[in-house]
PDB file of N, CA and C in Angstrom:
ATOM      1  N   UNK A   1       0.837  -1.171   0.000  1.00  0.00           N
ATOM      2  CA  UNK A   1       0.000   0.000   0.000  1.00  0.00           C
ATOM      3  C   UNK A   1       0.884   1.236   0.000  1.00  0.00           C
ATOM      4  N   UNK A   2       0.838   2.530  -0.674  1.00  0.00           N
ATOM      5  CA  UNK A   2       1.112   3.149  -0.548  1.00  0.00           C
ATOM      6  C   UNK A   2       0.178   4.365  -0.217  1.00  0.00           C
ATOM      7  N   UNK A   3       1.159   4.937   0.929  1.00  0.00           N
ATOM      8  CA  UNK A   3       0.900   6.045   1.970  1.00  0.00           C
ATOM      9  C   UNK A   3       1.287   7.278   1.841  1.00  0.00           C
ATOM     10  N   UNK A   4       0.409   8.563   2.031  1.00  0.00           N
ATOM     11  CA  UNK A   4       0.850  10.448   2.303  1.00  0.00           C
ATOM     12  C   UNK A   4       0.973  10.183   3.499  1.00  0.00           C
ATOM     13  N   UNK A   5       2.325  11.128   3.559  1.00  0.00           N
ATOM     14  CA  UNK A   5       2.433  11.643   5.035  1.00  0.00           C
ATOM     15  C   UNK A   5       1.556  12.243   5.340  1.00  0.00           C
ATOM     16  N   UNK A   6       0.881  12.173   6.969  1.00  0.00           N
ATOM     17  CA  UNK A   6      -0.027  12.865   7.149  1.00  0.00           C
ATOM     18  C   UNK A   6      -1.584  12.470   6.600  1.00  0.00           C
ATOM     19  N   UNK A   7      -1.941  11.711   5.948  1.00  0.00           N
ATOM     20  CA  UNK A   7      -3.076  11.011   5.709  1.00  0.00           C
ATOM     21  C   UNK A   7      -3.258  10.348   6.611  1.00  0.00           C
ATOM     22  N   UNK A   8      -4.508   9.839   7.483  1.00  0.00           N
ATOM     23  CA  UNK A   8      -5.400   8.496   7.624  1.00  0.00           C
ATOM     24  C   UNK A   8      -5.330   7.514   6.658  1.00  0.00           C
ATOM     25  N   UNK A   9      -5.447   6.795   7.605  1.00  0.00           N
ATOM     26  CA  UNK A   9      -5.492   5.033   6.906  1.00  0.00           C
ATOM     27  C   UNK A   9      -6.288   4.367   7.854  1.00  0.00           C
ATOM     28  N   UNK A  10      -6.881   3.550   7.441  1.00  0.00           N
ATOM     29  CA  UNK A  10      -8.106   2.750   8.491  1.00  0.00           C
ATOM     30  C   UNK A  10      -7.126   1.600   8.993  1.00  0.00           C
ATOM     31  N   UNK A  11      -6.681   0.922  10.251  1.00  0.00           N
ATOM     32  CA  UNK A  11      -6.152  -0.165  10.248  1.00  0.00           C
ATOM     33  C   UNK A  11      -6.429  -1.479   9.481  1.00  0.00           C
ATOM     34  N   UNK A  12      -7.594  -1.534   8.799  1.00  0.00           N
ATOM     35  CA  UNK A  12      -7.976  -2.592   7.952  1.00  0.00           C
ATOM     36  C   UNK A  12      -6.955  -2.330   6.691  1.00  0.00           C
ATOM     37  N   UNK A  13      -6.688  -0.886   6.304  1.00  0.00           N
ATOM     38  CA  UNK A  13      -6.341  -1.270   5.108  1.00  0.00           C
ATOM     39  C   UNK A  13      -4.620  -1.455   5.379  1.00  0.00           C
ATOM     40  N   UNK A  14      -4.376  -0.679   6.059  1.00  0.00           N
ATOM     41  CA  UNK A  14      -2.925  -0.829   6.406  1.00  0.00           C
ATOM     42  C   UNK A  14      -2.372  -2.287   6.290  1.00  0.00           C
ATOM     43  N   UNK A  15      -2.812  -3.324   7.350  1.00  0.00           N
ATOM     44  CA  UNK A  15      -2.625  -4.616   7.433  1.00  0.00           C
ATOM     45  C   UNK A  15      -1.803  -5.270   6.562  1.00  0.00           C
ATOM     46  N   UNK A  16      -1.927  -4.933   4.807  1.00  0.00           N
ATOM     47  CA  UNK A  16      -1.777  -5.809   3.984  1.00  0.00           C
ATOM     48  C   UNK A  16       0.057  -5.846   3.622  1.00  0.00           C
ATOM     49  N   UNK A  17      -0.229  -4.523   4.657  1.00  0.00           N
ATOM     50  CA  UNK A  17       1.816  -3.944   4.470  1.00  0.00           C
ATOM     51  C   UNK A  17       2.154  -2.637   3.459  1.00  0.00           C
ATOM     52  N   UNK A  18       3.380  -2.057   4.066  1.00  0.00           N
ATOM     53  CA  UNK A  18       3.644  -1.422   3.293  1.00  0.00           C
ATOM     54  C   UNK A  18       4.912  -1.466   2.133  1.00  0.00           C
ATOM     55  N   UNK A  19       4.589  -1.113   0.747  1.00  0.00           N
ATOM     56  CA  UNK A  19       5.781  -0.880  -0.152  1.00  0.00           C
ATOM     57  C   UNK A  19       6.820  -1.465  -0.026  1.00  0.00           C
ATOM     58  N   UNK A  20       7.133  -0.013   1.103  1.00  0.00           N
ATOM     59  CA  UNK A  20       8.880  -0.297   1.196  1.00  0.00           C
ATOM     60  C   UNK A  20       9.140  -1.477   1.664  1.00  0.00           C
ATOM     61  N   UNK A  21       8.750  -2.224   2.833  1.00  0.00           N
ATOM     62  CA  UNK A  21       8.596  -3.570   3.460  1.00  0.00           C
ATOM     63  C   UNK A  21       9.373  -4.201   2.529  1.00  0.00           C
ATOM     64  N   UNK A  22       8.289  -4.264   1.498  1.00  0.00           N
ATOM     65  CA  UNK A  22       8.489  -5.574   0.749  1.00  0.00           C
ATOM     66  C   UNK A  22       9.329  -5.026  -0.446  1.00  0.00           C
ATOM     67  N   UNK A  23       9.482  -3.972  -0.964  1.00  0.00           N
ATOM     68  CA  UNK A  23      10.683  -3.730  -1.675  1.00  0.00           C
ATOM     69  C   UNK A  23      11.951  -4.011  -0.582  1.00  0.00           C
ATOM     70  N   UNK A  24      11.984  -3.639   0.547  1.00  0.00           N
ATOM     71  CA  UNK A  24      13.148  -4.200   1.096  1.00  0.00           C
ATOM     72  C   UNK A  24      13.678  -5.546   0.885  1.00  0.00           C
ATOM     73  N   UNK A  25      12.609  -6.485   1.247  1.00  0.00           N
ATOM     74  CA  UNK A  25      12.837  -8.142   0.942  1.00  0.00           C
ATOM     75  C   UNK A  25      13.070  -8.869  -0.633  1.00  0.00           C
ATOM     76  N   UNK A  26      12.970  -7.524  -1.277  1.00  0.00           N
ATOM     77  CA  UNK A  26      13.097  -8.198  -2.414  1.00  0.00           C
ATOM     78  C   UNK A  26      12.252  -8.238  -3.719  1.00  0.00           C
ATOM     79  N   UNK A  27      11.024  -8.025  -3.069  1.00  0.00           N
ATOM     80  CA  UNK A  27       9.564  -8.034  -4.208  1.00  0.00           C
ATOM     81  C   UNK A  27       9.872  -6.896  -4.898  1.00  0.00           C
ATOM     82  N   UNK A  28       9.298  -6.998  -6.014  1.00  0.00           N
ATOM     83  CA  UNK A  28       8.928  -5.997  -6.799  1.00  0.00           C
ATOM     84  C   UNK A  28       7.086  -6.147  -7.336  1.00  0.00           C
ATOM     85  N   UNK A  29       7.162  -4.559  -8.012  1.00  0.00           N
ATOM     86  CA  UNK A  29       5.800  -4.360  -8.498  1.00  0.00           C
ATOM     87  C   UNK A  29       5.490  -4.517  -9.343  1.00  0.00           C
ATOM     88  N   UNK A  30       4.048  -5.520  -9.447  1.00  0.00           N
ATOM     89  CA  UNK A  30       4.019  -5.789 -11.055  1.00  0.00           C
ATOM     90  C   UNK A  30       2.616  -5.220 -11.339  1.00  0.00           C
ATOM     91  N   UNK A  31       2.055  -4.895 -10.241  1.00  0.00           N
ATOM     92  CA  UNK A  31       0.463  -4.147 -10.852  1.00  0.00           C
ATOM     93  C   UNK A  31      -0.086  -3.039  -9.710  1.00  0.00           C
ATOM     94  N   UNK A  32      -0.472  -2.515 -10.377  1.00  0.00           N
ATOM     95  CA  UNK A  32      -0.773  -1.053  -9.532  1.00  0.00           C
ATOM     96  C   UNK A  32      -2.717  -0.934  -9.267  1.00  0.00           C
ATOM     97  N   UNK A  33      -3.125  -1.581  -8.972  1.00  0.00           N
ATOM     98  CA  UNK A  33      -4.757  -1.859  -8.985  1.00  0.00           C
ATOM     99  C   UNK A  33      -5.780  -0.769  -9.237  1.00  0.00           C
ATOM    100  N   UNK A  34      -5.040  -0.144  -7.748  1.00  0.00           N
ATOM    101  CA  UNK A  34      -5.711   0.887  -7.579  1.00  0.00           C
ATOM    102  C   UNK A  34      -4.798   2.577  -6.706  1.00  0.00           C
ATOM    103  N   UNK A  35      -5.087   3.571  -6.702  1.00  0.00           N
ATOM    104  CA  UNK A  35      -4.005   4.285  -6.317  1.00  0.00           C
ATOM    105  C   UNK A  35      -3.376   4.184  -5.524  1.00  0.00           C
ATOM    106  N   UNK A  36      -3.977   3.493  -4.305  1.00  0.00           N
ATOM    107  CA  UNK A  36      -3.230   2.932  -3.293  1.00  0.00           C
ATOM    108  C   UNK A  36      -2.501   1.765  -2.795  1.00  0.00           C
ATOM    109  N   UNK A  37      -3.507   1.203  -3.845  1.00  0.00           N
ATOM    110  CA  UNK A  37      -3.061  -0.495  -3.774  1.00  0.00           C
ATOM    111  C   UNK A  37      -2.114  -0.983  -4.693  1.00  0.00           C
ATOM    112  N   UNK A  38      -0.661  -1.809  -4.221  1.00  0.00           N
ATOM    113  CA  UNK A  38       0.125  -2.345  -5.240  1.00  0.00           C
ATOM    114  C   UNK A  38       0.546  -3.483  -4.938  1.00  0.00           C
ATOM    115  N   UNK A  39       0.442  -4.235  -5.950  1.00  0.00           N
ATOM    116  CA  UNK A  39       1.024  -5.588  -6.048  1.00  0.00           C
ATOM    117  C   UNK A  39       2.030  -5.699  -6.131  1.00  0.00           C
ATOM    118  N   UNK A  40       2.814  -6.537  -5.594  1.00  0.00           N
ATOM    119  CA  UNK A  40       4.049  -6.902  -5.005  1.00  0.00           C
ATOM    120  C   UNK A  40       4.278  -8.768  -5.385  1.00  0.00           C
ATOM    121  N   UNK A  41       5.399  -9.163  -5.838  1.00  0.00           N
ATOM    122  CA  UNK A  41       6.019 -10.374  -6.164  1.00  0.00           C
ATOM    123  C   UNK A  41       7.432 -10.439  -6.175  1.00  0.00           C
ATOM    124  N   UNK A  42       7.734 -11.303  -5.752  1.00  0.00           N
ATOM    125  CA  UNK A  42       9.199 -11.772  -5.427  1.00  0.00           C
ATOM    126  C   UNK A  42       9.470 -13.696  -6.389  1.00  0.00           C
ATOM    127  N   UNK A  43      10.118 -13.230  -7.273  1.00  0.00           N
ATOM    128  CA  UNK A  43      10.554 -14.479  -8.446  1.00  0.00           C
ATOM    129  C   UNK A  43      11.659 -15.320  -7.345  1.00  0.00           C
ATOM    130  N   UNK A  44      11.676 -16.472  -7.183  1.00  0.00           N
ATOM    131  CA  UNK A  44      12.774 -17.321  -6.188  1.00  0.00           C
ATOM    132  C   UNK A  44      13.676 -18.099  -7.577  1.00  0.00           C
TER     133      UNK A  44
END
């Protein structure tokens, strides 16, 4: 998910993680859904 500083976020949506997280571990983005929402995959 990506986040504004300074925005609300409902804890429901937060949950699913953020971005950087998972760009840290490795994933990358392969679909962007919706403005906030991004898909994330990691190839092994």
């Amino acid at each position: 998910m990506i986040t504004d500083p300074g925005k609300e976020i409902t804890w429901g949506e937060v949950h699913v993680g953020a971005c950087q997280v998972f760009e840290a571990a490795g994933f990358e983005e392969v679909s962007h859904p919706t403005v906030r929402r991004v898909v994330m995959r990691i190839d092994f």
